[in-house]
Structures are given as structure tokens and as C-alpha cells.
Protein backbone atom coordinates (compact mmCIF):
# COMPACT_ATOMS: atom_id res chain seq x y z
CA UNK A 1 -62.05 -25.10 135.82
CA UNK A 2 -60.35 -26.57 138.55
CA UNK A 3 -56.89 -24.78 140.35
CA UNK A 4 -54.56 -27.35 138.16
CA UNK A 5 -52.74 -25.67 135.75
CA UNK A 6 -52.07 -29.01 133.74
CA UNK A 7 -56.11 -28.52 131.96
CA UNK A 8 -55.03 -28.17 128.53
CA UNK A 9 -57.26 -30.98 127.09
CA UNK A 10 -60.76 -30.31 125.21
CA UNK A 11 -63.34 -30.38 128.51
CA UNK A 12 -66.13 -33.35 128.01
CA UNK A 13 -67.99 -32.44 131.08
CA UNK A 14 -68.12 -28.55 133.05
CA UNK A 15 -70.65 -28.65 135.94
CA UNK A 16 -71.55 -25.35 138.08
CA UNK A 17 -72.68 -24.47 140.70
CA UNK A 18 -74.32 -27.91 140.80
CA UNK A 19 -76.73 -28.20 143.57
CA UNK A 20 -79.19 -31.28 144.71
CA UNK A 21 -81.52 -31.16 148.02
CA UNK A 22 -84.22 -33.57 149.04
CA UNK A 23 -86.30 -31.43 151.57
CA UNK A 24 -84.20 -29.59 153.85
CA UNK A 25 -81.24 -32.14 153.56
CA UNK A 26 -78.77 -31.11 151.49
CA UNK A 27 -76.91 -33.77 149.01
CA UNK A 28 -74.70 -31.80 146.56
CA UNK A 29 -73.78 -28.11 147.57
CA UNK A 30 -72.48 -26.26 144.75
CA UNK A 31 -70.23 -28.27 142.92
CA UNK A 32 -68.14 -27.08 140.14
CA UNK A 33 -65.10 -28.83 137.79
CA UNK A 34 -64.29 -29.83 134.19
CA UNK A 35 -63.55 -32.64 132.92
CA UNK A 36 -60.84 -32.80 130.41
CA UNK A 37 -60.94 -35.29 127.64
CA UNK A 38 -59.01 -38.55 127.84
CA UNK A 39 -58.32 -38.32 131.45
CA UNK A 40 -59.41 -40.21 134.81
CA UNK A 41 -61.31 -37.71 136.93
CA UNK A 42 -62.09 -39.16 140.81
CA UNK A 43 -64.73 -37.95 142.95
CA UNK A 44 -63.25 -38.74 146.26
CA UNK A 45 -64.76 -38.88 149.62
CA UNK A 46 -66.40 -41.02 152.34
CA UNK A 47 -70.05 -42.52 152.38
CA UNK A 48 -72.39 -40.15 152.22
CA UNK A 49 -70.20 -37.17 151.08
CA UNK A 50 -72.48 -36.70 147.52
CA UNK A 51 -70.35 -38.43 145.34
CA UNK A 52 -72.88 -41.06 143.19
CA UNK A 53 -75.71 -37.97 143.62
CA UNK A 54 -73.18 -35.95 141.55
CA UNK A 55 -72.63 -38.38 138.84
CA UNK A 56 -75.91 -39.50 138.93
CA UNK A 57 -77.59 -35.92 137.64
CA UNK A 58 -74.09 -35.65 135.16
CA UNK A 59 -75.72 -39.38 134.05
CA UNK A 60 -79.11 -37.86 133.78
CA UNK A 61 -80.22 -40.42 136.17
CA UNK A 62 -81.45 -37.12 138.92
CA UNK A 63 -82.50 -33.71 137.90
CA UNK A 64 -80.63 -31.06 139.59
CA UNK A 65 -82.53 -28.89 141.79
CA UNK A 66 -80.12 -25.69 140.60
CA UNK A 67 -77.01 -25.01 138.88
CA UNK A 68 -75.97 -26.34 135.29
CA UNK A 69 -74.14 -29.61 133.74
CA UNK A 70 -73.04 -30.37 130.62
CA UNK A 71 -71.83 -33.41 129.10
CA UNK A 72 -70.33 -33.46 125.38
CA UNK A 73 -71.84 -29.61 124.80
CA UNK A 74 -75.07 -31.28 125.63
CA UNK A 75 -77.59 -29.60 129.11
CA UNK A 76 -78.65 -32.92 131.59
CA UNK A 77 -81.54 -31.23 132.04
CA UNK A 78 -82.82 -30.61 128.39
CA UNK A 79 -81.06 -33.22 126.08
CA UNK A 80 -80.81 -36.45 128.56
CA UNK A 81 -81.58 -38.80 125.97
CA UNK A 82 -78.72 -37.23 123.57
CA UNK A 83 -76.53 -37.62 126.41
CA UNK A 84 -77.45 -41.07 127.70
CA UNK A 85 -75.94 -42.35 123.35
CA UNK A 86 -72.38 -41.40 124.18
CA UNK A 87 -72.32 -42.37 127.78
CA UNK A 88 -71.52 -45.76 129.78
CA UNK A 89 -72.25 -46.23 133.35
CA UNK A 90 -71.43 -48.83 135.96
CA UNK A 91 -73.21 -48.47 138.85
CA UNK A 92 -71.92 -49.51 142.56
CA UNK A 93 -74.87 -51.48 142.68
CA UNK A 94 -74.65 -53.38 139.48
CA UNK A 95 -76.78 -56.06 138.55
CA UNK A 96 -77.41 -57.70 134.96
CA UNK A 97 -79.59 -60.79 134.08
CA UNK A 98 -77.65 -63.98 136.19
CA UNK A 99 -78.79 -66.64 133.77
CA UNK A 100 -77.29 -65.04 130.67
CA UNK A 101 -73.75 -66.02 130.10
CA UNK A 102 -70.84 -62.74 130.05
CA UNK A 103 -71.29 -62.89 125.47
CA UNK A 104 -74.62 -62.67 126.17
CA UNK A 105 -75.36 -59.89 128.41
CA UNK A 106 -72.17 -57.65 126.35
CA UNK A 107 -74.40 -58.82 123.14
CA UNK A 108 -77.52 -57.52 124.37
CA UNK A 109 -76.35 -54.06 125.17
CA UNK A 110 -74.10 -53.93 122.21
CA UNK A 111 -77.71 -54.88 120.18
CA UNK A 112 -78.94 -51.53 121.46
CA UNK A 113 -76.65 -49.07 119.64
CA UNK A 114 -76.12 -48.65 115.24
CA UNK A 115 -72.71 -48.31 116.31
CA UNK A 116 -70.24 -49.28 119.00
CA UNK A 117 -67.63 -52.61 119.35
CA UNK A 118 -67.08 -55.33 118.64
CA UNK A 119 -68.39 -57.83 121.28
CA UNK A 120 -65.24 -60.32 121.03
CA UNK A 121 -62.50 -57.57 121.12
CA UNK A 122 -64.43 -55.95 124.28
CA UNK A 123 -64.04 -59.04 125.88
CA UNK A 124 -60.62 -59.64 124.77
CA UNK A 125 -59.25 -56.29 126.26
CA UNK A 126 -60.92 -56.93 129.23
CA UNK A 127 -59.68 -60.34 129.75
CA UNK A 128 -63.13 -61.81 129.50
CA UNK A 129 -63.00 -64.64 126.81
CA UNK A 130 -62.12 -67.48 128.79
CA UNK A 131 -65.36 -66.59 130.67
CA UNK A 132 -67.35 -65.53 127.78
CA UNK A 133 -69.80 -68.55 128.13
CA UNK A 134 -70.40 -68.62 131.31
CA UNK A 135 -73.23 -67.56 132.97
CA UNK A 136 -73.21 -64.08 135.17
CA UNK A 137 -74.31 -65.72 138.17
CA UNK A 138 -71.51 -68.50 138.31
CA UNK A 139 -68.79 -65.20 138.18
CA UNK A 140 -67.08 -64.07 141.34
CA UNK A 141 -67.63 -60.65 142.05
CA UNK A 142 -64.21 -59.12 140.21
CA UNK A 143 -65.55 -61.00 136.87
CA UNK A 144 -68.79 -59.50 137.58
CA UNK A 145 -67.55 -56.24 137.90
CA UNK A 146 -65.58 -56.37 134.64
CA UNK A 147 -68.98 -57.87 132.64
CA UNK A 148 -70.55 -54.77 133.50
CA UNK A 149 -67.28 -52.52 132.27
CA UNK A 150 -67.91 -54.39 129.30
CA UNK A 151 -71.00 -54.00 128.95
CA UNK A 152 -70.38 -50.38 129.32
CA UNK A 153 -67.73 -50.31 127.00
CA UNK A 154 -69.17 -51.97 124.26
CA UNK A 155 -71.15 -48.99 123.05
CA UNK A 156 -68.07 -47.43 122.41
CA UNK A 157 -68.80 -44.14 124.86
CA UNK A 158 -67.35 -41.18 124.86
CA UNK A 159 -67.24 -41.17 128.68
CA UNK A 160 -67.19 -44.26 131.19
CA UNK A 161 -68.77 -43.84 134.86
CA UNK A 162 -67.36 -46.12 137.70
CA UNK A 163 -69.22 -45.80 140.79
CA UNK A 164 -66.95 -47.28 143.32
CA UNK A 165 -65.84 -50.14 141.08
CA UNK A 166 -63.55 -52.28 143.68
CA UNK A 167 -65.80 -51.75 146.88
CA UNK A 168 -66.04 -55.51 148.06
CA UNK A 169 -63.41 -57.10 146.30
CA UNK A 170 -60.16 -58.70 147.60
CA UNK A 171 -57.07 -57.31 146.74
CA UNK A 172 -55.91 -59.25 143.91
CA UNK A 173 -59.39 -58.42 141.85
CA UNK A 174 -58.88 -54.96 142.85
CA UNK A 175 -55.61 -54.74 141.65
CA UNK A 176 -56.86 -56.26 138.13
CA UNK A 177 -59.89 -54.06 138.07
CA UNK A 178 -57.16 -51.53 138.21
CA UNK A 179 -55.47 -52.27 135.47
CA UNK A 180 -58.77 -52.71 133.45
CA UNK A 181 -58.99 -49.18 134.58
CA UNK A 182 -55.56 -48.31 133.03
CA UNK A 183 -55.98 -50.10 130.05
CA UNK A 184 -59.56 -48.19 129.30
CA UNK A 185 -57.91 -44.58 129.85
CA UNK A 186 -54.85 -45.80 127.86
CA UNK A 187 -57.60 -46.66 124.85
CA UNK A 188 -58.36 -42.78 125.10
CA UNK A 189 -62.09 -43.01 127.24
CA UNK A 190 -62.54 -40.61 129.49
CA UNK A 191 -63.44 -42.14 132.73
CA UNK A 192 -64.70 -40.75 135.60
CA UNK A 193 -64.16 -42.47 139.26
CA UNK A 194 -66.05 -42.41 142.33
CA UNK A 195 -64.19 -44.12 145.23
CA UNK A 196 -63.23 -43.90 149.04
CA UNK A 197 -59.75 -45.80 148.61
CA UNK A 198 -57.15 -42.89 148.23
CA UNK A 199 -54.48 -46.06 147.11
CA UNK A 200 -57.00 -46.72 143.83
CA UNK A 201 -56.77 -42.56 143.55
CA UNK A 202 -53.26 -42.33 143.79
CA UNK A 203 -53.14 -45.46 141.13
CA UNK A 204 -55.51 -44.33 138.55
CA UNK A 205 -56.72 -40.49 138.92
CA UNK A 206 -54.84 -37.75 136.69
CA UNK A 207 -57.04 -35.25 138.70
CA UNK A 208 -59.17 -35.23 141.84
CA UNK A 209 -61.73 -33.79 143.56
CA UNK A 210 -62.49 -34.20 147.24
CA UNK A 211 -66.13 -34.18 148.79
CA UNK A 212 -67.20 -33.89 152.46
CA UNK A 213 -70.68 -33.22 152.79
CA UNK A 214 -71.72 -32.11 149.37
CA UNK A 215 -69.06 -29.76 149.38
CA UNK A 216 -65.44 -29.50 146.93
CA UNK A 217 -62.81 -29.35 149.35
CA UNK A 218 -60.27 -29.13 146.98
CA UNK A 219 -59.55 -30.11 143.34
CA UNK A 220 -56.03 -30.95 141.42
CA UNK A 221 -53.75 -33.27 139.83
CA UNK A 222 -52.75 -35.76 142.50
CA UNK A 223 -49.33 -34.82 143.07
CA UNK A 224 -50.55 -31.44 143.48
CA UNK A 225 -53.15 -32.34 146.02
CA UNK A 226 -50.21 -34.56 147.33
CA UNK A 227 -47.67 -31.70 147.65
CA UNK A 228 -50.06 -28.71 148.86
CA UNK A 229 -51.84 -30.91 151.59
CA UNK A 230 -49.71 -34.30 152.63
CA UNK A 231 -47.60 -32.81 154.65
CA UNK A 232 -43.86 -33.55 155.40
CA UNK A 233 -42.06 -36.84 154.00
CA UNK A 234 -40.44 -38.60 156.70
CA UNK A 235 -37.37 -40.17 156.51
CA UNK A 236 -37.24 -43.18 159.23
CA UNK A 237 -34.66 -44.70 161.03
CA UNK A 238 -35.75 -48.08 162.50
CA UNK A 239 -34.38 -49.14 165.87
CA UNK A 240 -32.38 -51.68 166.92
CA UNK A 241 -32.41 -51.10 170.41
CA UNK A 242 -28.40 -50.45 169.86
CA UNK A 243 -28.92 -46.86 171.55
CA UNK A 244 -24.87 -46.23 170.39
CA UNK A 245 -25.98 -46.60 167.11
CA UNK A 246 -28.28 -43.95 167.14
CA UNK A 247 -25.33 -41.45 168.07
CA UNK A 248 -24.69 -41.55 164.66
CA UNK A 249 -27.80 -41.41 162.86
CA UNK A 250 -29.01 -38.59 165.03
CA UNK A 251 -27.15 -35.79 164.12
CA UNK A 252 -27.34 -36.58 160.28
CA UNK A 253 -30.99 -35.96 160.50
CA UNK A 254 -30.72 -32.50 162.97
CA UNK A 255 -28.77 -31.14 160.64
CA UNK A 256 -31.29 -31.96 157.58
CA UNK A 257 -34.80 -32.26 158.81
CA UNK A 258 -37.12 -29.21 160.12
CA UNK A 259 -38.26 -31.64 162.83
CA UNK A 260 -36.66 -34.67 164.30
CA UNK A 261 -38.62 -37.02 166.83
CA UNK A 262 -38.25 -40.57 168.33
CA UNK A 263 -40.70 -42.86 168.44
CA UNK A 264 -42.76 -45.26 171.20
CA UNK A 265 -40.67 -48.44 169.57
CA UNK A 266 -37.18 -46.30 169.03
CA UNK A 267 -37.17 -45.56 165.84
CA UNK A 268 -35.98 -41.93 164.57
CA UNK A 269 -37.73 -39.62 161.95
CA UNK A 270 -37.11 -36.38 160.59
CA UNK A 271 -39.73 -34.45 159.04
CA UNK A 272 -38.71 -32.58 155.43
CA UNK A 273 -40.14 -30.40 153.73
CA UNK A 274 -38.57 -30.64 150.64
CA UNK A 275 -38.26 -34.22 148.73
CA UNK A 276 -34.14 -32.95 147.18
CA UNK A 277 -33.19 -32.69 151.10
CA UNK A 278 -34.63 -35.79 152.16
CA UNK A 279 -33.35 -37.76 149.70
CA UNK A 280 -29.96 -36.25 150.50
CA UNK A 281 -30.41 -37.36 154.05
CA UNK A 282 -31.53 -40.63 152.93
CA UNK A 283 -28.32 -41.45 151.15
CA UNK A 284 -26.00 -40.37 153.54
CA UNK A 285 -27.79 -42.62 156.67
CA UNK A 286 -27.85 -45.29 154.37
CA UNK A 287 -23.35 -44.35 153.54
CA UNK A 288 -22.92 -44.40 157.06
CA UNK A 289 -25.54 -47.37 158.29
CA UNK A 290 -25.30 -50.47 156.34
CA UNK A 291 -27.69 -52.89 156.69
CA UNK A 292 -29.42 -50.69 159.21
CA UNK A 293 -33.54 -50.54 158.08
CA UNK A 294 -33.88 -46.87 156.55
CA UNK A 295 -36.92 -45.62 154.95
CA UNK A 296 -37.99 -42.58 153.11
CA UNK A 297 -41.76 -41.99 153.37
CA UNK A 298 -43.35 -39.69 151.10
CA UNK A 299 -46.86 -38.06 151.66
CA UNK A 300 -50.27 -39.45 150.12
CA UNK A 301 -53.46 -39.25 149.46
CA UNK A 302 -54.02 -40.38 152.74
CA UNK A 303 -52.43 -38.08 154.54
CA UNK A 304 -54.19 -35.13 151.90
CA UNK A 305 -57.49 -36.41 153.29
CA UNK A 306 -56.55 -36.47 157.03
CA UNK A 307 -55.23 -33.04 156.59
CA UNK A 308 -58.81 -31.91 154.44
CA UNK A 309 -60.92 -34.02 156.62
CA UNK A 310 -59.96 -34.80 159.83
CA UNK A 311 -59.96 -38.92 159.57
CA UNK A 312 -59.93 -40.84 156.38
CA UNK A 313 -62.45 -43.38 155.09
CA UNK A 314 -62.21 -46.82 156.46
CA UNK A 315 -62.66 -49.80 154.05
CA UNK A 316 -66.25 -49.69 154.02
CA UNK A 317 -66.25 -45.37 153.49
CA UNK A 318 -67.25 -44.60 156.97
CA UNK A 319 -65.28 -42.59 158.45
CA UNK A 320 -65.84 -42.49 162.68
């Protein structure tokens, strides 16, 4: 299990001691976590950290060179095709046949299985009938990316894979793929997440796990993650270059904050510790500032990851 004490749910996937090497390099060292039904589970981490190797031998898609997996009760190694029924998988990579229109490639998966959805609800809750006839190669790349969550989806699985699902689109289809996202784990899927964007984390994930270098760094709920690794919150008090001002502001924070600084541009920040005092602090430079710019910064996954890692992932997963 992993160190949250919020697992209380039936676990759809345990992995141990999971290991994968090609030669002497070493992909996946020794990974182990449950999966709880009905939650989001991310795999976190830059490029190259192991994250699609791991979900690829939970998929059945590598065999593990040691360690165990199981998915639904069922061993990846012995009972793949079992496994590969009540699973749905969306590749990073994802491709589908361009000339078929979206009803057509959802139809021909849905085809494959006695049981699973209805094609014409899938793409209603995924906001897909206004496209529905049109083909998969005319589709910018968020509508692509939601054909292949429905054609995922459509078999009615126990347990949805997303391998990086908004790498490469712009905001605004991220933020929809998002709530797609929501709206799948809201159904009751499981769905597990592999991603390098620690906003679509913080968004999405009821539990993480962080990779560097094949390797579990640490594993939790996200505010726990948040709380044991982000650091202090900062409450900010932007300059105005009014210098008498600041004899005011000053002391308020000394008096609160573990650690008060300025910054290159003026501005003032005290470090807390705890969120009750900050917030405390907050309100009363805010009582005796109006209209001066005050913020209250809490930590994030960002600032989990620089603490874990050193650097955090820039947008294309690289991290320098």
C-alpha cells in the first residue's frame, strides 16, 4: 500500500517490487502501490523517469523482468488476455484509422466486446456528437484525444489508462480534456494518469506517485504530498515603491511569519508554516492596507517536485 492513510477502497491494481531492465539499463526499479477502486491514480515524473514502462507491463503490453502485478485479482504475466477484457488504454501516441469518421472508429471497438456501451451515450458524455460524423483526420488534436477516450470507454472497463493525455494541446483543450477526466472518475472508472504537468495532478489525482529514474520517490494523496514536501506558504506583500508604507506591513508579518524577506522588485513575504497563521496574517494586512495588492500563496505540486527532484519538468517533460 502506499503511506496514505485515506486507502479504504477495494484495490483494482497492487504491483511489487515491479522491476523492468533492457540490458544493463535500468527502466523500472522496484516499484510498488495499490490502486484503490474508483479513484484517479497519477504516475508523475519527467521524460524518461519509467512512467509508460510501468503501465505498459500493468497493460500487459511488456513482461516484467521481476516482481509481480496484478490487475482485477488477475497476474500480467499469466492471464494477459483476461486482463486486456476489463481494461481501456489510451496511449500517448495514439493513432486510429483517419478516414473513419469519430461513430465509426467508437463502433468498431465497441463491435469487439458481448458487452460494453452504448456508442451514442459514449459520445454524448464525452461531448462528441456534434463531431460524430466526421472523419478522425479532419479533428484537431483535443477531439482526437477524446475519440480515443471513447473508444476506450466504450467497452465499459473496469480501469482506464491515460498516458499523458494533454501533452501537445493548448490550454483550453487541456482544460476540457480535464473535465472529460472528471466526468469519467465521477461515472465510478478507475483511471490511472501518467503526466509531467503537476497543475493536471493537482486538478485530477486523488493519489500520486512520483518517479525519477525508475524509482518511487514518494506516494500520497495530493494534499499530503502537498503538505509533507511544498514547503512554506507565503504570504506576499506587493510593492509600491511607497517605502513608508511598508513600515506598516512589516512588522505585521515579523510578528507572524518564521521568515520574512524582501524581494529584487520590493515586495515583502513571510514564510508560514502553518496555513491558520497565515491566513491570520493575511486578514489583518489586508484590515490595515486597503487596496494595497496582498497575496497568500500556498504550496504545490510544483514546489513537492522541486523539493523531491531538484527542478521540475518543463512543458515538454525535460527537465535541464
Amino acid at each position: 500500500m502506499g503511506s496514505s492513510d485515506t486507502d479504504t477502497g477495494e484495490s483494482v491494481i497492487e504491483v511489487s517490487n515491479l522491476r523492468k531492465t533492457y540490458g544493463e539499463t535500468v527502466a523500472v526499479d522496484g516499484v510498488s502501490f495499490d490502486i484503490q477502486a474508483e479513484e484517479v491514480f497519477a504516475l508523475v515524473g519527467p521524460n524518461g523517469a519509467g512512467k509508460t514502462t510501468t503501465v505498459e507491463m500493468i497493460e500487459c503490453l511488456r513482461t516484467p523482468t521481476a516482481g509481480s502485478a496484478l490487475v482485477l485479482g488477475e497476474d500480467v504475466t499469466t492471464n494477459a488476455h483476461s486482463i486486456k477484457a476489463e481494461i481501456g488504454v489510451v496511449p500517448q501516441s495514439f493513432h486510429t484509422f483517419d478516414r473513419l469518421s469519430v461513430r465509426e472508429n467508437v463502433t468498431l471497438i465497441r463491435r469487439m466486446y458481448d458487452d460494453g456501451l452504448s456508442v451514442d451515450a459514449v459520445l454524448d458524455e464525452l461531448d462528441l456528437t456534434e463531431w460524430a460524423e466526421t472523419s478522425f483526420q479532419s479533428l484537431s488534436g483535443g477531439l482526437q484525444r477524446r475519440t480515443g477516450m471513447a473508444m476506450a470507454l466504450v467497452s465499459d472497463p473496469a480501469v482506464l489508462f491515460l498516458d499523458e493525455p494533454t501533452t501537445g494541446l493548448d490550454p483550453d483543450a487541456r482544460r476540457t480534456t480535464w473535465e472529460q477526466i472528471e466526468g469519467l472518475a465521477d461515472r465510478g472508472t478507475t483511471v490511472v494518469l501518467t503526466t509531467h504537468y503537476m497543475e493536471e495532478v493537482e486538478r485530477l489525482a486523488d493519489r500520486a506517485a512520483l518517479l525519477l529514474d525508475g524509482r518511487i520517490e514518494a506516494i500520497d494523496t495530493v494534499p499530503n504530498l502537498i503538505d509533507r514536501y511544498g514547503g512554506a506558504i507565503k504570504v506576499v506583500v506587493r510593492s509600491t515603491g511607497e517605502s513608508a508604507e511598508d513600515e506598516v506591513f512589516e512588522p505585521i508579518l515579523e510578528d507572524a511569519a518564521s521568515e520574512v524577506y524582501r524581494t529584487e522588485t520590493g515586495d515583502i513575504v513571510g514564510l508560514f508554516e502553518d496555513r491558520g497563521r497565515a491566513q491570520e496574517a493575511y486578514s489583518r494586512l489586508h484590515q490595515e492596507g486597503e487596496g494595497r495588492a496582498i497575496d497568500l500563496i500556498s504550496a504545490g505540486m510544483e514546489d513537492v517536485f522541486l523539493q523531491l527532484a531538484g527542478a521540475t519538468p518543463d512543458a515538454r517533460g525535460e527537465i535541464e
